[in-house]
PDB file of N, CA and C in Angstrom:
ATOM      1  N   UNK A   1      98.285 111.009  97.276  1.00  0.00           N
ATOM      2  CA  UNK A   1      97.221 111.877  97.682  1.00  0.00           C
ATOM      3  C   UNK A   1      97.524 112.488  99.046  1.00  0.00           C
ATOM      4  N   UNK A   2      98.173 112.055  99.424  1.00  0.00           N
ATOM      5  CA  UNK A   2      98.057 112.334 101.242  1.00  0.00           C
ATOM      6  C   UNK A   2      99.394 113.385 101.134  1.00  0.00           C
ATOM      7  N   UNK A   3     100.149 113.792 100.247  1.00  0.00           N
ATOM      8  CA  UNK A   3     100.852 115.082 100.585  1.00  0.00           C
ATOM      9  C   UNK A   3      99.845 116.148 100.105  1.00  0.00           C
ATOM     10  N   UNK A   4      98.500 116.025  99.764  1.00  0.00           N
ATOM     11  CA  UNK A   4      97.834 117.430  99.929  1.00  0.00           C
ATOM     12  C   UNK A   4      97.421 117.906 101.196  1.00  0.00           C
ATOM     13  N   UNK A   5      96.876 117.139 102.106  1.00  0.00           N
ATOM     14  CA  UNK A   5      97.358 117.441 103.264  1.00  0.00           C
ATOM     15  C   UNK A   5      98.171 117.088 104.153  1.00  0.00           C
ATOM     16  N   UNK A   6      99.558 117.249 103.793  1.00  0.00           N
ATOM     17  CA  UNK A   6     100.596 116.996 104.618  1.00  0.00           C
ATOM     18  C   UNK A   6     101.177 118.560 105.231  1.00  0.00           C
ATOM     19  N   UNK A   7     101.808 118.260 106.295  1.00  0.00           N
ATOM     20  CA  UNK A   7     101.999 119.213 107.228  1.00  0.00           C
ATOM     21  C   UNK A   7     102.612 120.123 106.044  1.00  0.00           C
ATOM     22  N   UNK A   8     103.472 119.842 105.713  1.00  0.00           N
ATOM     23  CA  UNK A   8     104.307 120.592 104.961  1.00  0.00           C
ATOM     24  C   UNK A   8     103.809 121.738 103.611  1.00  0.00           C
ATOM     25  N   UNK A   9     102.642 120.692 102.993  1.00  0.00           N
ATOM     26  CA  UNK A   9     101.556 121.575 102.198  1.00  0.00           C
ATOM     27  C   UNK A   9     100.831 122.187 102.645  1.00  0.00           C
ATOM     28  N   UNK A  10     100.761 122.575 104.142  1.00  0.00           N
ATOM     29  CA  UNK A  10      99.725 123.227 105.219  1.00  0.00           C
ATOM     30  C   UNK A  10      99.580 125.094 105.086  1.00  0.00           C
ATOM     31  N   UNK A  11     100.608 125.000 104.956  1.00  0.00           N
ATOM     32  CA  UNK A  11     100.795 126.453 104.548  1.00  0.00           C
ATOM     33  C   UNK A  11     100.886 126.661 103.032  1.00  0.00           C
ATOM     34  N   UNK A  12     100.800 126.096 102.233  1.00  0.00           N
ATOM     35  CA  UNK A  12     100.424 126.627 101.496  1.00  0.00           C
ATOM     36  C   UNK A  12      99.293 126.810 100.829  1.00  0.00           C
ATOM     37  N   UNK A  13      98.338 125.600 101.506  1.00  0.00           N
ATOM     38  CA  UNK A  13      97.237 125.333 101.016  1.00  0.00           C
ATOM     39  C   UNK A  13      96.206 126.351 101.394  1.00  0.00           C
ATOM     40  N   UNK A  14      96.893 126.690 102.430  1.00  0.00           N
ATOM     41  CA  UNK A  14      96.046 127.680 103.481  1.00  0.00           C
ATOM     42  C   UNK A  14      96.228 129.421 102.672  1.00  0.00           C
ATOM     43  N   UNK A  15      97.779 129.448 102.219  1.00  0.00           N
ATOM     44  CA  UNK A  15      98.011 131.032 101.338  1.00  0.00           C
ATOM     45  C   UNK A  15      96.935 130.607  99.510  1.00  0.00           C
ATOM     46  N   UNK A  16      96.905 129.695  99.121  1.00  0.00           N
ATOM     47  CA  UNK A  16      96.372 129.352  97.764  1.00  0.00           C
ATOM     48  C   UNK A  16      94.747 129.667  98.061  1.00  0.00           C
ATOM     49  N   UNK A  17      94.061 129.080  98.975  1.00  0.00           N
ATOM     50  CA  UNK A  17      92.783 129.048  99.438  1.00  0.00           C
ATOM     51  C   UNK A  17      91.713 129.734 100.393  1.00  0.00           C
ATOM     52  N   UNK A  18      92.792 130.388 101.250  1.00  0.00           N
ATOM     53  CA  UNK A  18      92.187 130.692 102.718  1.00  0.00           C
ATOM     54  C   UNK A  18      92.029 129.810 103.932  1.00  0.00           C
ATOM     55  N   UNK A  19      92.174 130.519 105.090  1.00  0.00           N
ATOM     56  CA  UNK A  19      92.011 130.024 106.224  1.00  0.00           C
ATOM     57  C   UNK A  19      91.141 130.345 106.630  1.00  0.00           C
ATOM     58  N   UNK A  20      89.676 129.463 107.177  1.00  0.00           N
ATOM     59  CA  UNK A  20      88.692 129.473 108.075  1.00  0.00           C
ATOM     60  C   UNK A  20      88.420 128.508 108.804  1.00  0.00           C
ATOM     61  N   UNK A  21      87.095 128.467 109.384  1.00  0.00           N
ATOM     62  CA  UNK A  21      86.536 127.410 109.842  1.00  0.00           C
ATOM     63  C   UNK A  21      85.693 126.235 109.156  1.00  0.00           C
ATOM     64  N   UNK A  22      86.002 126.776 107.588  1.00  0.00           N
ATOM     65  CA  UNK A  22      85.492 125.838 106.491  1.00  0.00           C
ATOM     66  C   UNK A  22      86.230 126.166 105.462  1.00  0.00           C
ATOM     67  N   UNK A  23      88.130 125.493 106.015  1.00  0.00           N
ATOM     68  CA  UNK A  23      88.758 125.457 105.483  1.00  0.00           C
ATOM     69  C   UNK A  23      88.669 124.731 104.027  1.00  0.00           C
ATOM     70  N   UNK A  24      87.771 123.192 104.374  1.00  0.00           N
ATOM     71  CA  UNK A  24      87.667 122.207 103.868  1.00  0.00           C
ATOM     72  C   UNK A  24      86.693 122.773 102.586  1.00  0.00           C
ATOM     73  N   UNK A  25      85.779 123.553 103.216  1.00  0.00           N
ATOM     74  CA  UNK A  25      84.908 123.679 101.900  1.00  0.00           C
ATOM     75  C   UNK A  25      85.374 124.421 101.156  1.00  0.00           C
ATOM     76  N   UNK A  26      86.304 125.600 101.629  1.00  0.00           N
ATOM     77  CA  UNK A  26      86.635 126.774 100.317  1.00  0.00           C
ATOM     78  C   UNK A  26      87.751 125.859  99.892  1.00  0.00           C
ATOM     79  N   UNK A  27      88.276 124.675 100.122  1.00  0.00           N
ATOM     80  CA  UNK A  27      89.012 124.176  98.864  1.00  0.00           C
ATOM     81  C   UNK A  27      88.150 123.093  97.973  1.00  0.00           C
ATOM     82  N   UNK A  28      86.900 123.001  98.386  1.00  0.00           N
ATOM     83  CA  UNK A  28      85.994 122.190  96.883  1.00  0.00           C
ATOM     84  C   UNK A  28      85.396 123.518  96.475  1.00  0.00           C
ATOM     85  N   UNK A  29      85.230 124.586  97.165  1.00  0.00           N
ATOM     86  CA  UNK A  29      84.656 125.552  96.386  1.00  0.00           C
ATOM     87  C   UNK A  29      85.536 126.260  95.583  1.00  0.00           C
ATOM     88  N   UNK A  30      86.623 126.157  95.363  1.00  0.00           N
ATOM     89  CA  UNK A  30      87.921 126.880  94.925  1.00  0.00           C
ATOM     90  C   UNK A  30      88.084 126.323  93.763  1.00  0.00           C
ATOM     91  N   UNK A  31      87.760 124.763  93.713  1.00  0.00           N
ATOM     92  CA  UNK A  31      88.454 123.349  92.803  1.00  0.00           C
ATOM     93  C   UNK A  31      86.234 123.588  91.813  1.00  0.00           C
ATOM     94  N   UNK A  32      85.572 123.928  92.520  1.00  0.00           N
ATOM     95  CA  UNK A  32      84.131 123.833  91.982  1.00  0.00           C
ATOM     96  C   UNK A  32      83.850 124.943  90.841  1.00  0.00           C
ATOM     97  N   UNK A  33      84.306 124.960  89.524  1.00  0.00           N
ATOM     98  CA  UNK A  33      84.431 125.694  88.579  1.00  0.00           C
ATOM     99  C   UNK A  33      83.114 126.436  87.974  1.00  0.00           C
ATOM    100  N   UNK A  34      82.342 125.457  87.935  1.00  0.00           N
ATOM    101  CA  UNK A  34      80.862 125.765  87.389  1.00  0.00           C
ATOM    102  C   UNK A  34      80.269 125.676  88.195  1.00  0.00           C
ATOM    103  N   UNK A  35      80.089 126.448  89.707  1.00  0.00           N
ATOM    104  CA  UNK A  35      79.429 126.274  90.804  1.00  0.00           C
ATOM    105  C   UNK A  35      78.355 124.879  90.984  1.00  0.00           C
ATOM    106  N   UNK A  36      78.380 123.940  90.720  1.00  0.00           N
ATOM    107  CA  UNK A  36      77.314 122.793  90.472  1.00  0.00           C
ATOM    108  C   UNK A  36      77.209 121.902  91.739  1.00  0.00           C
ATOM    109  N   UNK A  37      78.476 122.678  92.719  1.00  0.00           N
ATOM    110  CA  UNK A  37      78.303 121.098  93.627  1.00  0.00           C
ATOM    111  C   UNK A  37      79.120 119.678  93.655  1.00  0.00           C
ATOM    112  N   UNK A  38      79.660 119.933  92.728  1.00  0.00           N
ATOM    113  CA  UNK A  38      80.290 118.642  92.143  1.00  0.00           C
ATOM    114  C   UNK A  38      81.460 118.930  91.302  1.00  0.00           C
ATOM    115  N   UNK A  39      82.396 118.485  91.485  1.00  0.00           N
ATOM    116  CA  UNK A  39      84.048 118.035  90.960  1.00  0.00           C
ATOM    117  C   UNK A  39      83.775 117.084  89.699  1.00  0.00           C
ATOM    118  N   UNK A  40      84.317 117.195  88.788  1.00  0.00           N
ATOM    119  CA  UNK A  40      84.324 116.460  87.824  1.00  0.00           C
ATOM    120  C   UNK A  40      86.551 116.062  87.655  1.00  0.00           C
ATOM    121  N   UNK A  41      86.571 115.434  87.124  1.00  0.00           N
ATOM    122  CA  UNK A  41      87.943 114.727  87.249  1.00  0.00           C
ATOM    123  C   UNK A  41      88.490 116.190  86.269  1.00  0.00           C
ATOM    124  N   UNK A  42      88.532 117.254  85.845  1.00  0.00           N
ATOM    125  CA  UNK A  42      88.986 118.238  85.060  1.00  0.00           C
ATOM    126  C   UNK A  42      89.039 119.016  85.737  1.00  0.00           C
ATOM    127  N   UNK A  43      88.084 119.511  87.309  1.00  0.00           N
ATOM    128  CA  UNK A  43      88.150 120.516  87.789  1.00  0.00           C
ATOM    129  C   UNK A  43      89.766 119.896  88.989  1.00  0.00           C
ATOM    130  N   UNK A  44      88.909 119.142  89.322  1.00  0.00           N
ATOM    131  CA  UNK A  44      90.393 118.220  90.176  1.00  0.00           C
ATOM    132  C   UNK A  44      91.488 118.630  89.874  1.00  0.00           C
ATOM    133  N   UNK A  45      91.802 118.476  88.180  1.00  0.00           N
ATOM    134  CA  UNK A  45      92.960 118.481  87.547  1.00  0.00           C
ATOM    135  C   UNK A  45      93.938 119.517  87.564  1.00  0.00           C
ATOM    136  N   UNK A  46      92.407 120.805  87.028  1.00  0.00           N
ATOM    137  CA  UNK A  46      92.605 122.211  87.082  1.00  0.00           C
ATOM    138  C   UNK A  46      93.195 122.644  88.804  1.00  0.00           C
ATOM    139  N   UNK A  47      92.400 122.734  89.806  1.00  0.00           N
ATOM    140  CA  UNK A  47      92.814 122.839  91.312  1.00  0.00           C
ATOM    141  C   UNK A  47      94.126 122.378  91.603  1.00  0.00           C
ATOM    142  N   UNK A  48      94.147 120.922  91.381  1.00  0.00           N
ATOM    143  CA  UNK A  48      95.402 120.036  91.930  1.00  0.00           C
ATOM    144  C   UNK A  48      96.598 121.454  90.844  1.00  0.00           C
ATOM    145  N   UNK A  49      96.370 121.535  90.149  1.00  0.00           N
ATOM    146  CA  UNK A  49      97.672 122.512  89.140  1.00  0.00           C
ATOM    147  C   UNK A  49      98.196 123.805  89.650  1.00  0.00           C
ATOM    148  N   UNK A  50      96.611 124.248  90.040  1.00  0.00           N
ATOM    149  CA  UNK A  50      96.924 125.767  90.685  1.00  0.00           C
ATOM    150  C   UNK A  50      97.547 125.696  92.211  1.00  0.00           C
ATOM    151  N   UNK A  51      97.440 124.382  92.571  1.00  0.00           N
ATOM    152  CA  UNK A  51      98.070 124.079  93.958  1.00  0.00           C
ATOM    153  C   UNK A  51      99.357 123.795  93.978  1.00  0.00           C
ATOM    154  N   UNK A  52      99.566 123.087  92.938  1.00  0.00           N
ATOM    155  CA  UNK A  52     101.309 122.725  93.149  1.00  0.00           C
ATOM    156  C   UNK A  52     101.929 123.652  92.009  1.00  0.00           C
ATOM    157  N   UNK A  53     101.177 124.474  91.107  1.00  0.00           N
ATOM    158  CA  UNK A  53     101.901 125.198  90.421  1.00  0.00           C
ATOM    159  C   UNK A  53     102.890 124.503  89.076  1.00  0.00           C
ATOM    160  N   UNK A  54     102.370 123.682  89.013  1.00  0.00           N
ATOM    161  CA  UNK A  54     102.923 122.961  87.758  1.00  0.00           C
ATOM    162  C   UNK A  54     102.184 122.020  86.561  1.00  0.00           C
ATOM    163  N   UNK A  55     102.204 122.449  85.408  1.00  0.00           N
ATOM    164  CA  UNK A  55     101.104 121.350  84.743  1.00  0.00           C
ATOM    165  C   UNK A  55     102.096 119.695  84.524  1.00  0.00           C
ATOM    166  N   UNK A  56     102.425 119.093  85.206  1.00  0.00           N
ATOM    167  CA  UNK A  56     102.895 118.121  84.974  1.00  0.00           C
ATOM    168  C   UNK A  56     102.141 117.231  84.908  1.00  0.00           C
ATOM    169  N   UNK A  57     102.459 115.947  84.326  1.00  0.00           N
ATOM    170  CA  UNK A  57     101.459 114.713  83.973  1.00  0.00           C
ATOM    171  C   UNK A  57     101.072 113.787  85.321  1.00  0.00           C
ATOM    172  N   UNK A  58     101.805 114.262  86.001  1.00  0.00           N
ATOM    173  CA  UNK A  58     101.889 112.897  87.489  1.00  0.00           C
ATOM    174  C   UNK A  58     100.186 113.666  88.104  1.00  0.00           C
ATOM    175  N   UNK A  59     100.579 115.018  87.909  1.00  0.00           N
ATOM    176  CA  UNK A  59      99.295 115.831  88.354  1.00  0.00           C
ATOM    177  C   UNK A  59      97.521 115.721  87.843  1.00  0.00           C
ATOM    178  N   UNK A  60      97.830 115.214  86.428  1.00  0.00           N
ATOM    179  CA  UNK A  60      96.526 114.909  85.752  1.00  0.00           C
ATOM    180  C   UNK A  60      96.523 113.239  85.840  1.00  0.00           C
ATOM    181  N   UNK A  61      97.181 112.907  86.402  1.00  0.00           N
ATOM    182  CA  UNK A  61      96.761 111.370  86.747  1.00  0.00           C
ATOM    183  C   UNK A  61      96.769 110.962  88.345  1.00  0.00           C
ATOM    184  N   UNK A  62      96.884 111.860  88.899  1.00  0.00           N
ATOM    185  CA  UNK A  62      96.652 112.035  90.127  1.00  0.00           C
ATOM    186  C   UNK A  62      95.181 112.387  90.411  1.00  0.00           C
ATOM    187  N   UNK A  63      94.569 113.428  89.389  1.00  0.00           N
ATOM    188  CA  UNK A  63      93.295 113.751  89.428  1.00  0.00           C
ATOM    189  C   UNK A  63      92.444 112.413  89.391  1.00  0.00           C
ATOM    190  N   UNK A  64      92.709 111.369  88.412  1.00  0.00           N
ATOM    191  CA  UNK A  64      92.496 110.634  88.471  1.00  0.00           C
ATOM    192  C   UNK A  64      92.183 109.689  89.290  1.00  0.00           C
ATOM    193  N   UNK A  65      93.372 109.464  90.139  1.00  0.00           N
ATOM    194  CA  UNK A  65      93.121 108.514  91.395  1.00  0.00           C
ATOM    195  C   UNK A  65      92.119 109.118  92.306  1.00  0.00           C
ATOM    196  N   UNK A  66      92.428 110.531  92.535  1.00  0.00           N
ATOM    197  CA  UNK A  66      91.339 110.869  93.900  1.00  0.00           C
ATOM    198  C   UNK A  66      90.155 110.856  93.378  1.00  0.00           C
ATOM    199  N   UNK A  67      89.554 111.045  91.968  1.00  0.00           N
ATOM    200  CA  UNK A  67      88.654 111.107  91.463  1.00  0.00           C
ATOM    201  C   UNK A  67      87.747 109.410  92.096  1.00  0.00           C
ATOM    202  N   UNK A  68      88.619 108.858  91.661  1.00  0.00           N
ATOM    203  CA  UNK A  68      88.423 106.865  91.565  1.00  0.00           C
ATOM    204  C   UNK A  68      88.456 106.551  93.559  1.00  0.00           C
ATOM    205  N   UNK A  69      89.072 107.369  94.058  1.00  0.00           N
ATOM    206  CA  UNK A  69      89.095 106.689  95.723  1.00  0.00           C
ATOM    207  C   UNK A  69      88.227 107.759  96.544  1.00  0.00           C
ATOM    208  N   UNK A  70      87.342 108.983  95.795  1.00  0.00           N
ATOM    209  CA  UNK A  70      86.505 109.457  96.727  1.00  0.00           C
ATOM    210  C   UNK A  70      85.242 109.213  96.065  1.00  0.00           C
ATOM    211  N   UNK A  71      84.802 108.732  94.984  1.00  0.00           N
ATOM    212  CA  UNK A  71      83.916 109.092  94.260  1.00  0.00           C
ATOM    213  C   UNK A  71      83.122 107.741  94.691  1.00  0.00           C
ATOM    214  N   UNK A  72      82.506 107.651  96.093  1.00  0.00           N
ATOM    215  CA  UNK A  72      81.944 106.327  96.776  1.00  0.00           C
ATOM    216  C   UNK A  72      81.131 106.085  95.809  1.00  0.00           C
ATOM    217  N   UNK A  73      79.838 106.751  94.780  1.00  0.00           N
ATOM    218  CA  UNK A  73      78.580 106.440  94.415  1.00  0.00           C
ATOM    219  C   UNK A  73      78.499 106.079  92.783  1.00  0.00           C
ATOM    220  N   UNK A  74      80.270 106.353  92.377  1.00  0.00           N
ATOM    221  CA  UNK A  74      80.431 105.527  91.023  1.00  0.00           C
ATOM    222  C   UNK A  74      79.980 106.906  89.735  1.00  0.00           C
ATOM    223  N   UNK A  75      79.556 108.068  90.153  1.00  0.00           N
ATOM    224  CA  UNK A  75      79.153 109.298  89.620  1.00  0.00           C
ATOM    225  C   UNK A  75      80.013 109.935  88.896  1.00  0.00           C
ATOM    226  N   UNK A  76      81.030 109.565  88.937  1.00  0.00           N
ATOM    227  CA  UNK A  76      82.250 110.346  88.417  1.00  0.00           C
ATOM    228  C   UNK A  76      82.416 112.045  88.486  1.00  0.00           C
ATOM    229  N   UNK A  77      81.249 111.807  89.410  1.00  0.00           N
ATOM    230  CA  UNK A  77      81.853 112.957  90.160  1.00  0.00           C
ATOM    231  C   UNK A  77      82.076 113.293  91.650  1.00  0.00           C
ATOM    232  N   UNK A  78      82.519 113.931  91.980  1.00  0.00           N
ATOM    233  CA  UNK A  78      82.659 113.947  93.522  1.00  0.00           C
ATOM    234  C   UNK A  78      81.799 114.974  93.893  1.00  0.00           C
ATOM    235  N   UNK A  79      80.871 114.608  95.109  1.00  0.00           N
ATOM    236  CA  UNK A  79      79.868 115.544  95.269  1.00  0.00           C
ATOM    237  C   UNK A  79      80.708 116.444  96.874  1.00  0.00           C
ATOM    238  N   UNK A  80      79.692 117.290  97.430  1.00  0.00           N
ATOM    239  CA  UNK A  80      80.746 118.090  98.898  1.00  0.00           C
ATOM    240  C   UNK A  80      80.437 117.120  99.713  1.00  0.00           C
ATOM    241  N   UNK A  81      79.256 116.422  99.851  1.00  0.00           N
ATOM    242  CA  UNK A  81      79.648 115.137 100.718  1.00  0.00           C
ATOM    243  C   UNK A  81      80.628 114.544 100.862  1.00  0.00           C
ATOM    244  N   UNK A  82      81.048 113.896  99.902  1.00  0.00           N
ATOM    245  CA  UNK A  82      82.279 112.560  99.533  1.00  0.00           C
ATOM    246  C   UNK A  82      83.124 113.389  99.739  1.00  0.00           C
ATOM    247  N   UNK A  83      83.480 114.847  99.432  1.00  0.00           N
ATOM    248  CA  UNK A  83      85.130 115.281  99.550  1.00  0.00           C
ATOM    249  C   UNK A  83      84.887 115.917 101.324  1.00  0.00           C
ATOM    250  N   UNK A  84      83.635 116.082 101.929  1.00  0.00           N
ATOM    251  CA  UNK A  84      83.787 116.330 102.970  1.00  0.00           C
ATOM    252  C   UNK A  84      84.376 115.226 103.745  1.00  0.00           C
ATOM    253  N   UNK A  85      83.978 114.207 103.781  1.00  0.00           N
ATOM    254  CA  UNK A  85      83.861 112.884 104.646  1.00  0.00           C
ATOM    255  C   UNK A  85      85.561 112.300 104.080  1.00  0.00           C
ATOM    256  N   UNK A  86      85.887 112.676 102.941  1.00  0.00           N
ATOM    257  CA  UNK A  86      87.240 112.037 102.779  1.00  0.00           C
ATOM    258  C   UNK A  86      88.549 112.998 103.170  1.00  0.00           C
ATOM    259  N   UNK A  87      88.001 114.301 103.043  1.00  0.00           N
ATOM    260  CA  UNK A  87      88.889 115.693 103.602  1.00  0.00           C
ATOM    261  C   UNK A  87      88.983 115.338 104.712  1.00  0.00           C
ATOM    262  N   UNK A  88      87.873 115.352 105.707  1.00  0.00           N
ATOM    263  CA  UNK A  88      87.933 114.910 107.244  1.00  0.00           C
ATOM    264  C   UNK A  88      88.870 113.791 107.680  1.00  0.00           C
ATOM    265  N   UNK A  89      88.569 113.080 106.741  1.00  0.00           N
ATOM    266  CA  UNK A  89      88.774 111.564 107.111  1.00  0.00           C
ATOM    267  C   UNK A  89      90.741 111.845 107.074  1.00  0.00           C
ATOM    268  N   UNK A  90      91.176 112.541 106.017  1.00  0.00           N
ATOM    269  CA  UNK A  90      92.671 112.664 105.411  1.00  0.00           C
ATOM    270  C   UNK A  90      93.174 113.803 106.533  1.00  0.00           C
ATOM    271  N   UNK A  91      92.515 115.052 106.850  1.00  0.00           N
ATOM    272  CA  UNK A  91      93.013 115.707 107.937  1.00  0.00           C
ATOM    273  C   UNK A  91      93.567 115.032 109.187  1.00  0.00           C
ATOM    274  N   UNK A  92      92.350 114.379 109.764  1.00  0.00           N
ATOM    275  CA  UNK A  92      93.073 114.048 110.523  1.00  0.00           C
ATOM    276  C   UNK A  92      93.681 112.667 111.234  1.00  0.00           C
ATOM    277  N   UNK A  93      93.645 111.965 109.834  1.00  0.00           N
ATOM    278  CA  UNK A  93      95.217 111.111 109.828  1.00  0.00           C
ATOM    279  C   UNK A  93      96.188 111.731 109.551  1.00  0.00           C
ATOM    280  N   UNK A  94      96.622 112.701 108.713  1.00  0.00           N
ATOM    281  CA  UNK A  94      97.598 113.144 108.471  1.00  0.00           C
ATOM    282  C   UNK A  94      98.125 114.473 109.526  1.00  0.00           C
ATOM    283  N   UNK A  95      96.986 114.659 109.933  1.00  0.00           N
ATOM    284  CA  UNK A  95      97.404 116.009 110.126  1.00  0.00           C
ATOM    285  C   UNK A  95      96.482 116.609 111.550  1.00  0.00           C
ATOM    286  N   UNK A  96      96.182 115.729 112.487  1.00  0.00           N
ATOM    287  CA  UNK A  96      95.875 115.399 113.950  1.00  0.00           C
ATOM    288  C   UNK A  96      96.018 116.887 114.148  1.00  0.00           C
ATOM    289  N   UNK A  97      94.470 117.410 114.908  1.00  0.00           N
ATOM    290  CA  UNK A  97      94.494 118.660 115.564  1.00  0.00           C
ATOM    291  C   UNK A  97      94.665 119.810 114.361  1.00  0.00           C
ATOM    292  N   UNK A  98      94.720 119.829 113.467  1.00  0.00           N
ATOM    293  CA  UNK A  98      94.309 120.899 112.494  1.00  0.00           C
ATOM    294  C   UNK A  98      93.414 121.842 112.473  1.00  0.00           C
ATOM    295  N   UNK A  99      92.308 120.679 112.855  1.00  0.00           N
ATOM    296  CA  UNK A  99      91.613 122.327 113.107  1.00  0.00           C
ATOM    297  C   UNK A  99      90.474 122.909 114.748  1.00  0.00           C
ATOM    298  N   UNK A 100      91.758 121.907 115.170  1.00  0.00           N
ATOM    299  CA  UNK A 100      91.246 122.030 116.763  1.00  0.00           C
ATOM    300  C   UNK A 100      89.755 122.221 117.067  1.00  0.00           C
ATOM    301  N   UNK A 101      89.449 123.338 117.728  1.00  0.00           N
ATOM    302  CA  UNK A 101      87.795 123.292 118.247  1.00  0.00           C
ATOM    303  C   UNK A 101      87.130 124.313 117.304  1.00  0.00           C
ATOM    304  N   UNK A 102      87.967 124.923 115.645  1.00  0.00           N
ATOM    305  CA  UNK A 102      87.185 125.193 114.589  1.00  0.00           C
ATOM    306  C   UNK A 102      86.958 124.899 114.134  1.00  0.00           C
ATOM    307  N   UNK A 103      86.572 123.394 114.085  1.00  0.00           N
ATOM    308  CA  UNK A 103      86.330 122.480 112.944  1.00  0.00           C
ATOM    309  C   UNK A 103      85.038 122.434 113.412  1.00  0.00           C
ATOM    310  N   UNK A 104      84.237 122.069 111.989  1.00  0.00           N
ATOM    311  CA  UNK A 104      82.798 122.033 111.805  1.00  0.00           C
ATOM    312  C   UNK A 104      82.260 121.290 110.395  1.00  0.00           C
ATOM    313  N   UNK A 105      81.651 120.697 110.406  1.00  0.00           N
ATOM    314  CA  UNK A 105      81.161 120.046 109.066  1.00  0.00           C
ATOM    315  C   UNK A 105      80.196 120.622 108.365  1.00  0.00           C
TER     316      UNK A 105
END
């Protein structure tokens, strides 16, 4: 999970999605198919694909895991809370100072 935001995926995540000051949200809003608010482990699947550009299997079982390590409330789905608080949380371990004094929740 942690090479989606790794330095190295930084740029691209940023050409796939956009760059703002709610970087974080236009990528659950990007991955949020049926505008609802909520990720279901298919939209994950779908996003995670259009991000790395490949339908490979490591990719739909990858959906999987982040599905299972953000999904705190057992919902099976991920709401913008949970991917906010775990986006945050993954920025900046991985990736310290990202979004300097534009960051905003």
């Amino acid at each position: 999970m942690k090479w989606i935001f790794s330095s190295e995926n930084h740029q691209r995540l940023r050409f796939k999605i956009g760059g703002s000051s709610s970087f974080l949200r236009s990528i659950f809003e990007a991955w949020d198919l049926n505008g609802d608010q909520e990720l279901d482990r298919n939209e994950i699947e779908i996003g995670l694909k259009q991000l790395v550009g490949t339908d490979d299997i490591a990719v739909s079982a990858l959906a999987g895991k982040i599905l299972e390590a953000i999904d705190k409330d057992a919902s099976h789905t991920i709401s913008v809370d949970e991917f906010d608080t775990f986006a945050l949380d993954a920025c900046q371990k991985f990736m310290p100072g990202l979004f300097g004094e534009e960051r905003t929740k």
